[in-house]
C-alpha atoms as a PDB file:
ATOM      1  CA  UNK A   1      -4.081   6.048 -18.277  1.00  0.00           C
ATOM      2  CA  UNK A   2      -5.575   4.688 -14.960  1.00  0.00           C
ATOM      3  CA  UNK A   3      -6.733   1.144 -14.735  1.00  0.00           C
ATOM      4  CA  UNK A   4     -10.441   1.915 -14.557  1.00  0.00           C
ATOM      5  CA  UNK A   5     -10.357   4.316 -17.898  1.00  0.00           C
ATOM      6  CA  UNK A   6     -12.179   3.352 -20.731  1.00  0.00           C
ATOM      7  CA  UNK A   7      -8.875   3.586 -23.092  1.00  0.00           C
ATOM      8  CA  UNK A   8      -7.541   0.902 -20.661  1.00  0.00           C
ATOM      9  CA  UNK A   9     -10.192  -1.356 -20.876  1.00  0.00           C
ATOM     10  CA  UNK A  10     -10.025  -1.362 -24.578  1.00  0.00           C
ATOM     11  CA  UNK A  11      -6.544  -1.939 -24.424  1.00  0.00           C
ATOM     12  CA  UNK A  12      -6.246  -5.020 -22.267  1.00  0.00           C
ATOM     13  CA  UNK A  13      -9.694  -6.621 -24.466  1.00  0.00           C
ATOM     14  CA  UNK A  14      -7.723  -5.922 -27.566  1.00  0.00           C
ATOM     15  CA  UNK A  15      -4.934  -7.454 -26.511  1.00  0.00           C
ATOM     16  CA  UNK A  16      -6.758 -10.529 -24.993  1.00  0.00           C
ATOM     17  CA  UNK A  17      -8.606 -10.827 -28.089  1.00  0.00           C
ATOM     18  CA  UNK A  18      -5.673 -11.401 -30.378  1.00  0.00           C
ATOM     19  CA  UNK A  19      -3.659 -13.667 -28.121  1.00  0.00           C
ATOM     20  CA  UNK A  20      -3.278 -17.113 -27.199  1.00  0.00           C
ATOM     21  CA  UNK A  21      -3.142 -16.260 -23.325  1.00  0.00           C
ATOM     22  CA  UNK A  22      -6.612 -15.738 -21.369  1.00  0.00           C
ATOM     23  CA  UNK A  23      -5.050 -13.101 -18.487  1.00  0.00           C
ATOM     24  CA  UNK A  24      -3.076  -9.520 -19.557  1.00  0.00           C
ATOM     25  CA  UNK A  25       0.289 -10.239 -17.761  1.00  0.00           C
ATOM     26  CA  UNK A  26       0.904 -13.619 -19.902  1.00  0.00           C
ATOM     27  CA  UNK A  27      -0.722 -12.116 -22.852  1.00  0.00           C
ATOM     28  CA  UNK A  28       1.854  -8.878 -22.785  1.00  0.00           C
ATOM     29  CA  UNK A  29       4.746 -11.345 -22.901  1.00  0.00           C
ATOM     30  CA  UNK A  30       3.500 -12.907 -26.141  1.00  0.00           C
ATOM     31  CA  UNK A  31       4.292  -9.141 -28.223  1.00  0.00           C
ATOM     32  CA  UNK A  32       6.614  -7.687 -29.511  1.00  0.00           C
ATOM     33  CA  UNK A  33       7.810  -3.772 -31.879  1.00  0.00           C
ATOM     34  CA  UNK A  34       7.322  -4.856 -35.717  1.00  0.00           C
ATOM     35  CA  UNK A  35       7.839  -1.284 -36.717  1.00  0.00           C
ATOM     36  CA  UNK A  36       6.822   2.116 -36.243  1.00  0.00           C
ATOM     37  CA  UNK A  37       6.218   5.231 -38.481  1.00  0.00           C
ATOM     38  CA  UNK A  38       5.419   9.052 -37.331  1.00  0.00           C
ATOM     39  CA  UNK A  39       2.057  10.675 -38.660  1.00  0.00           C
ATOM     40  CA  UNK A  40       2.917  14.498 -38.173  1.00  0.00           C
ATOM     41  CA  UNK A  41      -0.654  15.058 -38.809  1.00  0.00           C
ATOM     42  CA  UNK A  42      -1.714  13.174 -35.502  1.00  0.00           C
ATOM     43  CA  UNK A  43      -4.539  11.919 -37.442  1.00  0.00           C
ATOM     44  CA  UNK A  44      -4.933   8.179 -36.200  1.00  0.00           C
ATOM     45  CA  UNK A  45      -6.405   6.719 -33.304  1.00  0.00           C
ATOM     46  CA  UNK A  46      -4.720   3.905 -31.318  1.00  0.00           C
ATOM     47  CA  UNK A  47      -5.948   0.575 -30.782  1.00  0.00           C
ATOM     48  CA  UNK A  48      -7.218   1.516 -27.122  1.00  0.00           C
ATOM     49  CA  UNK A  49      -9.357   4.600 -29.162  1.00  0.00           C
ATOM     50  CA  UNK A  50      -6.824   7.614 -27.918  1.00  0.00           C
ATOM     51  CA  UNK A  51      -6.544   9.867 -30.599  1.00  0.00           C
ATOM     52  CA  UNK A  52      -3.701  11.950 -32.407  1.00  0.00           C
ATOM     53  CA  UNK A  53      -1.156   9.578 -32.342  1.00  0.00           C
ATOM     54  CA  UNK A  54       2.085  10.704 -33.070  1.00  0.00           C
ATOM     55  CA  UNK A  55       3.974   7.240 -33.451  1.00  0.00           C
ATOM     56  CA  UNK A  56       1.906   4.666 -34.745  1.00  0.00           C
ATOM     57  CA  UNK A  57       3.630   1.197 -33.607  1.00  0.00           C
ATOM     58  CA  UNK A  58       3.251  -2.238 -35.210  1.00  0.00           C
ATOM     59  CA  UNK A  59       3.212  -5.367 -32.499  1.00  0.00           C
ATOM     60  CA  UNK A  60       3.275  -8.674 -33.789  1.00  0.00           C
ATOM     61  CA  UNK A  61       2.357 -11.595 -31.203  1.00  0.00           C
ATOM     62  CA  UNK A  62       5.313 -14.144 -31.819  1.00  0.00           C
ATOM     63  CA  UNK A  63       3.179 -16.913 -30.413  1.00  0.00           C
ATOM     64  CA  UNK A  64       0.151 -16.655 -32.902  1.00  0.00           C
ATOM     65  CA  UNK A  65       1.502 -14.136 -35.849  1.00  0.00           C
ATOM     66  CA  UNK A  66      -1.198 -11.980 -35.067  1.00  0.00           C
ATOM     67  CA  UNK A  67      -0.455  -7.848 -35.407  1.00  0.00           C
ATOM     68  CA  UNK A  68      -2.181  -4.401 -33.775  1.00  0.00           C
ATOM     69  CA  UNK A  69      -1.517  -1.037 -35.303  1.00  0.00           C
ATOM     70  CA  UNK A  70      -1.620   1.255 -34.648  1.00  0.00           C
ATOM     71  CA  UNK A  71      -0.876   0.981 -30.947  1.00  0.00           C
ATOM     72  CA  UNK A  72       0.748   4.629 -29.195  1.00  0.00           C
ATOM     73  CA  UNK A  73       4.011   4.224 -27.256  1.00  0.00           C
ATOM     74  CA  UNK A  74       1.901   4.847 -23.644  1.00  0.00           C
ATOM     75  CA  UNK A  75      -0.309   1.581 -24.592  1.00  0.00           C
ATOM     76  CA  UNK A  76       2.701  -0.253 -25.028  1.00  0.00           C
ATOM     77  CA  UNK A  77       4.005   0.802 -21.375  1.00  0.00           C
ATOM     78  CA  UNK A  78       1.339  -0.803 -20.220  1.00  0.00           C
ATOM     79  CA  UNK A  79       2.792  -4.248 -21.313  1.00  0.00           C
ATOM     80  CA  UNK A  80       5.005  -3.156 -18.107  1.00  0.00           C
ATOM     81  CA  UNK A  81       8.226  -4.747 -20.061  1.00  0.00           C
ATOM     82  CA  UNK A  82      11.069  -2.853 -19.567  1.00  0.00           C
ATOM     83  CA  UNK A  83      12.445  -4.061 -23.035  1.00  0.00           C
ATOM     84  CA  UNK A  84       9.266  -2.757 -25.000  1.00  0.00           C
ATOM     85  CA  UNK A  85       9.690   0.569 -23.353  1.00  0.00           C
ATOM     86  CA  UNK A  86      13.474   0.605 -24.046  1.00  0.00           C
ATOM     87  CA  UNK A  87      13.006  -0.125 -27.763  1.00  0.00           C
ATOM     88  CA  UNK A  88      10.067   2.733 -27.832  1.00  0.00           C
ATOM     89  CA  UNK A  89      12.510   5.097 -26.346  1.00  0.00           C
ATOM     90  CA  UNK A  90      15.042   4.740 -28.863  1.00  0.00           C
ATOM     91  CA  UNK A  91      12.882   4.237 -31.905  1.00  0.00           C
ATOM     92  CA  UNK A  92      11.489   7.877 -30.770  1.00  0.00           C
ATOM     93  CA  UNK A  93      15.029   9.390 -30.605  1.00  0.00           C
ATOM     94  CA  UNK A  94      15.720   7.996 -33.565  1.00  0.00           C
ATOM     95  CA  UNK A  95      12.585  10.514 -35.283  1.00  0.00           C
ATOM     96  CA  UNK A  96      14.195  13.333 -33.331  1.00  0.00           C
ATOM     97  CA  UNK A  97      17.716  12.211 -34.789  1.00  0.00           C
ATOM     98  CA  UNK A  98      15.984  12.270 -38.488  1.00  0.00           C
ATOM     99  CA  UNK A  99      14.524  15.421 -38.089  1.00  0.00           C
ATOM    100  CA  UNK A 100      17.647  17.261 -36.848  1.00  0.00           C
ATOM    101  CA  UNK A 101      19.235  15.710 -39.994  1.00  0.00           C
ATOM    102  CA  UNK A 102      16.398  17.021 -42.229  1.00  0.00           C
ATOM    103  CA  UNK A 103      16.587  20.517 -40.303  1.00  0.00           C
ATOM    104  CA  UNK A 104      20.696  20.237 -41.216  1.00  0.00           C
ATOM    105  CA  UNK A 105      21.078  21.031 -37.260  1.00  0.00           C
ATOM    106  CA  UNK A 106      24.809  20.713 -36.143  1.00  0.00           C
ATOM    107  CA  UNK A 107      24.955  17.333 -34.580  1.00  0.00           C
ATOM    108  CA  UNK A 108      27.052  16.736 -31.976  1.00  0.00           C
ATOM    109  CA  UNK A 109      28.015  13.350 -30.462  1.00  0.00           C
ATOM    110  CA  UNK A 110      25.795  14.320 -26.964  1.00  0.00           C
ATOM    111  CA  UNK A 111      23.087  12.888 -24.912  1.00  0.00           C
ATOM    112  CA  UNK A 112      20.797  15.448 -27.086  1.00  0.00           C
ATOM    113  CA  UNK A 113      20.664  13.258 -29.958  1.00  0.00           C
ATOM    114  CA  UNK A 114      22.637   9.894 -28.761  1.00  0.00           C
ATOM    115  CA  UNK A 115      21.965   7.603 -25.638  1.00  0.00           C
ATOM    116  CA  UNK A 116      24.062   4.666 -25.042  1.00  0.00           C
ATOM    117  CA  UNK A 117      21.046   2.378 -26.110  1.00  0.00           C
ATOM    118  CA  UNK A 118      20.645   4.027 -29.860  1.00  0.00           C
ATOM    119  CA  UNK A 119      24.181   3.536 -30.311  1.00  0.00           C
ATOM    120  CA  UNK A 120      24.241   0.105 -29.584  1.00  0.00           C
END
């Protein structure tokens, strides 16, 4: 997602619209993950209006109590906060680590399934 695209756009006037700060880099600092769910069928549309969304985040603004969903994982890079993308990571690897468990895969304690940051 480039800066000029329309998915972009929509993203940063969404944003603005539904917090307290006027200009996208204070606004980004006012969200933060509520929860996230996976939609196998890749049915919804993010906030931005990208389609087939795989993981369909809640963020709540902790200034105003204000919530988006579904917002995709690449929208939320965009905040540019290396704590939001850090929490999307492992909230993603957690999915893969349910779905190895539902496939009854043999799980071993590796870098496959288990990163220093889900562990903690």
């Amino acid at each position: 997602m480039n800066t000029t695209s329309s998915y972009y756009r929509n993203l940063i006037e969404t944003v603005l619209r539904y917090s307290d700060a006027t200009e996208w880099k204070a606004a980004v600092l006012e969200w933060c993950i509520d929860d996230v769910e996976e939609d196998e069928t890749l049915s919804e549309s993010c906030i931005c209006g990208k389609e087939n969304l795989r993981f369909l985040f809640t963020i709540r603004n902790t200034v105003n109590g204000q919530t988006l969903y579904p917002i995709g994982s690449s929208c939320i890079k965009k905040f540019e906060r290396s704590d939001l993308d850090e929490e999307v990571a492992v909230k993603e690897q957690l999915f893969k680590l349910l779905h190895a468990i539902e496939d009854r895969q043999f799980l071993v304690l590796s870098s496959d399934f288990f990163s220093r940051k889900l562990l903690r």
